[in-house]
C-alpha atoms as a PDB file:
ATOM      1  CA  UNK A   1       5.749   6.517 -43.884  1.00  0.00           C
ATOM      2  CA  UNK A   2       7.377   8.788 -40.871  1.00  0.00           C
ATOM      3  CA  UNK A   3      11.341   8.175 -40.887  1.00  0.00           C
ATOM      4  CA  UNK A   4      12.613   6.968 -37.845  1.00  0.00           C
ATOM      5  CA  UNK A   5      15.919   8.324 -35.933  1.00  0.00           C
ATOM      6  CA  UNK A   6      17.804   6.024 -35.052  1.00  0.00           C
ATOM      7  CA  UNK A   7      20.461   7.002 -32.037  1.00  0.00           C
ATOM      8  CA  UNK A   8      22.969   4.907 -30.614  1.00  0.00           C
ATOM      9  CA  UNK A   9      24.536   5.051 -26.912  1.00  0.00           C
ATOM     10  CA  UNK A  10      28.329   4.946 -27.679  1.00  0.00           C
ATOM     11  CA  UNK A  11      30.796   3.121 -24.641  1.00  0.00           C
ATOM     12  CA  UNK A  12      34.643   3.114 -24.766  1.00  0.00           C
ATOM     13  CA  UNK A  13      36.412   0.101 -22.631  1.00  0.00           C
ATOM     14  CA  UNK A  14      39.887  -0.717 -22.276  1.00  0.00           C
ATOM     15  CA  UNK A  15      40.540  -4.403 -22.892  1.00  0.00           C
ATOM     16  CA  UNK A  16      43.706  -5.878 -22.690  1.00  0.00           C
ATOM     17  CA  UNK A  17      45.410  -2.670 -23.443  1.00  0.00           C
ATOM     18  CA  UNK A  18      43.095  -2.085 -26.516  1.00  0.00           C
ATOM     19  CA  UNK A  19      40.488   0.813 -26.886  1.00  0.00           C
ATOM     20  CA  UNK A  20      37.693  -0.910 -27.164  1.00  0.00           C
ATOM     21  CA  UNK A  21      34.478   0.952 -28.609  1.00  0.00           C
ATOM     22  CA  UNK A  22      30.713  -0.329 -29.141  1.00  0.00           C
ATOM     23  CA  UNK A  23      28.052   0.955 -30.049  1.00  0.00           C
ATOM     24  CA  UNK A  24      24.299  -0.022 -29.180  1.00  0.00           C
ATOM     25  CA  UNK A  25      20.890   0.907 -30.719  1.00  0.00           C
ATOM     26  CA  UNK A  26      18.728   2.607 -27.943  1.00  0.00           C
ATOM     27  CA  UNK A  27      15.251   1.145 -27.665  1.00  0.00           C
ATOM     28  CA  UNK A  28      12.543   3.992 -28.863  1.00  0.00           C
ATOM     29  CA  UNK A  29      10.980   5.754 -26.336  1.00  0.00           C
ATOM     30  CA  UNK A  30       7.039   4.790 -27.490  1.00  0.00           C
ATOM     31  CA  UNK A  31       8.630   0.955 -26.915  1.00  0.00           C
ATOM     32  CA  UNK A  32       9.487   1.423 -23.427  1.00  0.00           C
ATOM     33  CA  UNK A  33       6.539   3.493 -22.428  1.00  0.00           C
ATOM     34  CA  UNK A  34       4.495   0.904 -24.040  1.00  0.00           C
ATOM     35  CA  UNK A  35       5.958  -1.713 -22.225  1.00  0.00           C
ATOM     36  CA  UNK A  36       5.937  -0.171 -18.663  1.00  0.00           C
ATOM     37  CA  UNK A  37       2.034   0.917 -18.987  1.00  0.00           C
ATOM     38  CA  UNK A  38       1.683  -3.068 -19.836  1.00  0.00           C
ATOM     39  CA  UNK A  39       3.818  -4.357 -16.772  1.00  0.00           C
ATOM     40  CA  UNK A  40       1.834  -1.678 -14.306  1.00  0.00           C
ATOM     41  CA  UNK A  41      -1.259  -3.097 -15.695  1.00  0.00           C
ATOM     42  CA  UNK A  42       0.004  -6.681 -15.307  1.00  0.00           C
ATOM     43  CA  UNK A  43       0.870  -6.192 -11.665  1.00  0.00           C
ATOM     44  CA  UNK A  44      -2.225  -3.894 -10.759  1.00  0.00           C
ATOM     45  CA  UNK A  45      -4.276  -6.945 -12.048  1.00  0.00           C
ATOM     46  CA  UNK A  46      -2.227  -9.253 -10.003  1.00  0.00           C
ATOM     47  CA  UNK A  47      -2.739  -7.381  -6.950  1.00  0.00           C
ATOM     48  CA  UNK A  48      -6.640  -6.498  -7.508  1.00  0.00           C
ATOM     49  CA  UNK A  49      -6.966 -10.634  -7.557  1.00  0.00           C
ATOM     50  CA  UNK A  50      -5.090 -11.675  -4.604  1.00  0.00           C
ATOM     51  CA  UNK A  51      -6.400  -9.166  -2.712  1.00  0.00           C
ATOM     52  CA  UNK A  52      -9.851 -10.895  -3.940  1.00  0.00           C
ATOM     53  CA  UNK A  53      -9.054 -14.152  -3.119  1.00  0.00           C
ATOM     54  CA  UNK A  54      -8.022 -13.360   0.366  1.00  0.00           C
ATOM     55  CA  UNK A  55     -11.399 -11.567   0.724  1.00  0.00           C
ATOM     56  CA  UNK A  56     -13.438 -14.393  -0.404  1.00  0.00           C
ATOM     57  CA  UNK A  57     -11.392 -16.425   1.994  1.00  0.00           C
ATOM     58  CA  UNK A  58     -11.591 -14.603   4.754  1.00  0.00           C
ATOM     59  CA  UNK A  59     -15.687 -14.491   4.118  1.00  0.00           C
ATOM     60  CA  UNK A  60     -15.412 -18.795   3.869  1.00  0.00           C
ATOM     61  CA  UNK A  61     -13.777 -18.706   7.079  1.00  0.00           C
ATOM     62  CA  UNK A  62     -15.771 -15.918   8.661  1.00  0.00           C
ATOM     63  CA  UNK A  63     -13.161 -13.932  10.032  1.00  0.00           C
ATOM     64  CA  UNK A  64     -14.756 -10.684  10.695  1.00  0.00           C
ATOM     65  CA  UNK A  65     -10.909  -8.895  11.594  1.00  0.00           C
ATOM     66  CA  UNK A  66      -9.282 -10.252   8.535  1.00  0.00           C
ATOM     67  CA  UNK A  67     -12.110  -9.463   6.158  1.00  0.00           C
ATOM     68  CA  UNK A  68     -11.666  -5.676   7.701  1.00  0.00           C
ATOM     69  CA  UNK A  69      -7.743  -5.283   6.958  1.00  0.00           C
ATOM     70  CA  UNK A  70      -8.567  -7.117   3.643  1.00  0.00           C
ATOM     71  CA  UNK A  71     -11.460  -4.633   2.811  1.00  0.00           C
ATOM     72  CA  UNK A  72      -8.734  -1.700   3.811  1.00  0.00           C
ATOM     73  CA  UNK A  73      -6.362  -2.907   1.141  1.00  0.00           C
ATOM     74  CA  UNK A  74      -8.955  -3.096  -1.387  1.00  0.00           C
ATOM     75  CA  UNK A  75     -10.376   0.246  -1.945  1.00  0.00           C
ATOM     76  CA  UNK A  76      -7.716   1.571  -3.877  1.00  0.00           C
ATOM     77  CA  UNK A  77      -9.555  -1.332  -6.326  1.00  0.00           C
ATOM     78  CA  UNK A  78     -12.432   0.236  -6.181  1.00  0.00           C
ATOM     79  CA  UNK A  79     -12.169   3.569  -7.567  1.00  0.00           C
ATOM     80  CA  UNK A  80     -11.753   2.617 -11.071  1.00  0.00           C
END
């Protein structure tokens, strides 16, 4: 089993005339990539399907102009 570091991000206040100093564990770097690769996912996701919903609504109601600026906005979609 790999041994972890462990490091700390160290902040001195002044409280009521007292030196006040805390410490707090910094969250490993694998954690937050992790997390930001799931939130872009998340959101691309998102996007892709209410970008897809206004298409198929703008096909319902025939709108030819909309359908076109929709279309636009889509093709980033696409290219997976």
């Amino acid at each position: 089993m790999k041994k972890q570091k462990v490091s700390y991000q160290i902040k001195s206040t002044f409280m009521k005339g007292k030196k006040k100093v805390t410490a707090k564990k910094e969250v490993a770097f694998e954690l937050k990539l992790a997390s930001v690769l799931v939130l872009d996912e998340l959101c691309y996701m998102w996007n892709k399907h209410h970008i897809e919903a206004q298409l198929n609504d703008a096909i319902d109601q025939q709108d030819k102009e909309r359908f076109m600026e929709l279309s636009e906005l889509y093709k980033p979609f696409t290219h997976e």
